[in-house]
Protein backbone atom coordinates (compact mmCIF):
# COMPACT_ATOMS: atom_id res chain seq x y z
CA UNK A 1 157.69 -18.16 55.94
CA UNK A 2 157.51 -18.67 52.40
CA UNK A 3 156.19 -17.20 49.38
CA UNK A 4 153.03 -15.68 49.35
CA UNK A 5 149.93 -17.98 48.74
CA UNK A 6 146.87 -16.54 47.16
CA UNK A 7 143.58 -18.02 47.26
CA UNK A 8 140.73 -16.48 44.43
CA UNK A 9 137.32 -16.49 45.50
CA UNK A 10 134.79 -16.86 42.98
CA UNK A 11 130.80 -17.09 43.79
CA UNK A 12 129.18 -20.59 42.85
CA UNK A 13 125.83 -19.07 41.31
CA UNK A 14 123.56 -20.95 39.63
CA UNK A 15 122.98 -21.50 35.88
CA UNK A 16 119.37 -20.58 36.44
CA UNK A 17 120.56 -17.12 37.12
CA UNK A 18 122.67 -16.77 33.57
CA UNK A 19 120.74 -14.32 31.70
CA UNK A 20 120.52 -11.96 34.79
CA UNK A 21 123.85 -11.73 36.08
CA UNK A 22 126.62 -13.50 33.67
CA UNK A 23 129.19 -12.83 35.52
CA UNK A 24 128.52 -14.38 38.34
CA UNK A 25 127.52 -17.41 36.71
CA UNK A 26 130.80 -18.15 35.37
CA UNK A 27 133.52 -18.81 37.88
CA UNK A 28 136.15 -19.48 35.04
CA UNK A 29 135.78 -16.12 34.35
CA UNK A 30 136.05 -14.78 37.58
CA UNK A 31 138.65 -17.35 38.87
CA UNK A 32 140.54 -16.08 35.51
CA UNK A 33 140.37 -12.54 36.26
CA UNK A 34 142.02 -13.17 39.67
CA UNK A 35 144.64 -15.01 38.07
CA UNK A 36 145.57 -12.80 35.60
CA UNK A 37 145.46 -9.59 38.52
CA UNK A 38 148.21 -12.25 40.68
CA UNK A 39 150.21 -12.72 37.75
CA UNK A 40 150.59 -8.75 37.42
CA UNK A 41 151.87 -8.70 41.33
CA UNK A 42 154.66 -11.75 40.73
CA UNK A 43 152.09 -14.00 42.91
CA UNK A 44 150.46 -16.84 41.94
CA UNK A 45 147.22 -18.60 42.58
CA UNK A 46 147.45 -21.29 45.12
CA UNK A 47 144.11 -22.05 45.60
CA UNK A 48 140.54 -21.84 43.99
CA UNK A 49 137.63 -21.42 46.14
CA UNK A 50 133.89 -21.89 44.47
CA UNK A 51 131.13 -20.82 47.39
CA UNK A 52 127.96 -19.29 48.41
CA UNK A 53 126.99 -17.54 51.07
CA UNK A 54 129.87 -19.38 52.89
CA UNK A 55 129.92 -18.66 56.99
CA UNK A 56 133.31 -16.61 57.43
CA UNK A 57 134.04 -19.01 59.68
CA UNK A 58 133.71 -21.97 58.03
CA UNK A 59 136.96 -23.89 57.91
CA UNK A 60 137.33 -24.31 54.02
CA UNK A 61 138.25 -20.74 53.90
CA UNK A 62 140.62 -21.02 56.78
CA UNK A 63 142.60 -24.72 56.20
CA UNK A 64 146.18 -23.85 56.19
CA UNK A 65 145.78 -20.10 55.91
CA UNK A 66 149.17 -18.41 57.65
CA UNK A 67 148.90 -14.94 59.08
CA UNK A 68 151.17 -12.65 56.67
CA UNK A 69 151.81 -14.93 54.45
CA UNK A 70 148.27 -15.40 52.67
CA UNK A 71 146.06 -13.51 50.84
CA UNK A 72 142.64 -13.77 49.46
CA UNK A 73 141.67 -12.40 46.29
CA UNK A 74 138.36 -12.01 44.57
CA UNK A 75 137.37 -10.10 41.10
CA UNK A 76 135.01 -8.00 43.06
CA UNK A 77 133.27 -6.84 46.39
CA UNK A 78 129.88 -8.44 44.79
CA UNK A 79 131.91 -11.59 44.35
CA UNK A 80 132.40 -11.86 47.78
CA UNK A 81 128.96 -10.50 48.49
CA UNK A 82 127.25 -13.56 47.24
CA UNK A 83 130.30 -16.14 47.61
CA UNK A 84 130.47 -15.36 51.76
CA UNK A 85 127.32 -14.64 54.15
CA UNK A 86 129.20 -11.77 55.38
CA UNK A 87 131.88 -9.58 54.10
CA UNK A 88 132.03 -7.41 57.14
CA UNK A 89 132.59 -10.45 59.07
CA UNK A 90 135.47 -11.76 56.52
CA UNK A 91 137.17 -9.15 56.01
CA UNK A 92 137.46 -8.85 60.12
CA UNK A 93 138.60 -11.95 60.29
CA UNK A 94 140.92 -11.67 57.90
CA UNK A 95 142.45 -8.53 59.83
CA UNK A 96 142.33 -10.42 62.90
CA UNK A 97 144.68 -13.33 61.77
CA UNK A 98 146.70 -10.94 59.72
CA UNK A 99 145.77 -12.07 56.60
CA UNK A 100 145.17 -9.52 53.35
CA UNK A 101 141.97 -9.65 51.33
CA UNK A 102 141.76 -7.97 48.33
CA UNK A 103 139.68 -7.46 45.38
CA UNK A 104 140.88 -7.10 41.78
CA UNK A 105 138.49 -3.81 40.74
CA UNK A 106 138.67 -4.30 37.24
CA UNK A 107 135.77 -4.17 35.28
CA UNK A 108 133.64 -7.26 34.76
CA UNK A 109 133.91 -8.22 31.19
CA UNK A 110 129.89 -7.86 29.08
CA UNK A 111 128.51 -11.01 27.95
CA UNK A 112 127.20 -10.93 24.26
CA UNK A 113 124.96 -14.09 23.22
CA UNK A 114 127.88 -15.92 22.49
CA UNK A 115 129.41 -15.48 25.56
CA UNK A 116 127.05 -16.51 27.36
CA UNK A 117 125.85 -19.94 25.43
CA UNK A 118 129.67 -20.60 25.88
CA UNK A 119 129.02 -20.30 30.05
CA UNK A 120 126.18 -22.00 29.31
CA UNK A 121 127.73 -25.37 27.59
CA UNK A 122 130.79 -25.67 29.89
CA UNK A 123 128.22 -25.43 33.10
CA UNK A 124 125.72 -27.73 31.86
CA UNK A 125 127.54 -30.06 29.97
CA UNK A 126 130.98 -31.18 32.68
CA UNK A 127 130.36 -35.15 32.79
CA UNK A 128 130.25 -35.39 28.72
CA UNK A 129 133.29 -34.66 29.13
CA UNK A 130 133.52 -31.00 27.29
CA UNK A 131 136.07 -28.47 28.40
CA UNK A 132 134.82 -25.15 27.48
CA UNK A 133 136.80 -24.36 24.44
């Protein structure tokens, strides 16, 4: 079968929505967070998904996916909130090809000012060729 694969699920949320919700504006973060909870288990990240309101269906979630020996990861039940249209529906799937989801439960890190013009620059600034250091 192989070794585990684990795909982190981050929300793609808008810059527009910064000030309000931080967290879910910046998918390093969250992707980071995921990576950091896999690296604590032995597993590592084998895939990075960046959606909203994605059908659970839809077959970007589901390419390649093989029952017991995936798992999908996201920082947070409100991650998956916005990134899928449906966690109910996900997380059914996901039982029904015997596949694990799980969500790392830490707590989401606070955004000062700096923070967040940080966010701010890597989003809005990609094709000038700035990396987010």
């Amino acid at each position: 079968m192989g070794p585990l694969r684990v795909t982190a699920i981050a929300s793609l949320t808008p810059l527009e929505e910064l000030e309000a919700d931080p967290f879910l504006v910046d998918s390093r973060g969250q992707h980071a967070m995921c990576a950091r909870w896999a690296a604590e288990r032995g597993y590592v990240i084998s895939r990075e998904l960046l959606v909203r309101g994605l059908r659970p269906d839809h077959c970007v979630l589901w390419d390649g996916v093989r029952a017991g020996g995936d798992l999908f990861v996201a920082p947070s039940r409100r991650v998956l909130e916005s990134a899928l249209s449906s966690v109910e529906e996900f997380t059914a799937e996901c039982a029904r090809r015997g596949v694990r989801v799980e969500t790392v439960g830490s707590a989401e890190p606070s955004y000062d000012a700096q923070a967040k013009a940080r966010v701010h620059r890597r989003l809005s600034m990609p094709t000038a060729g700035y990396d987010g250091r």
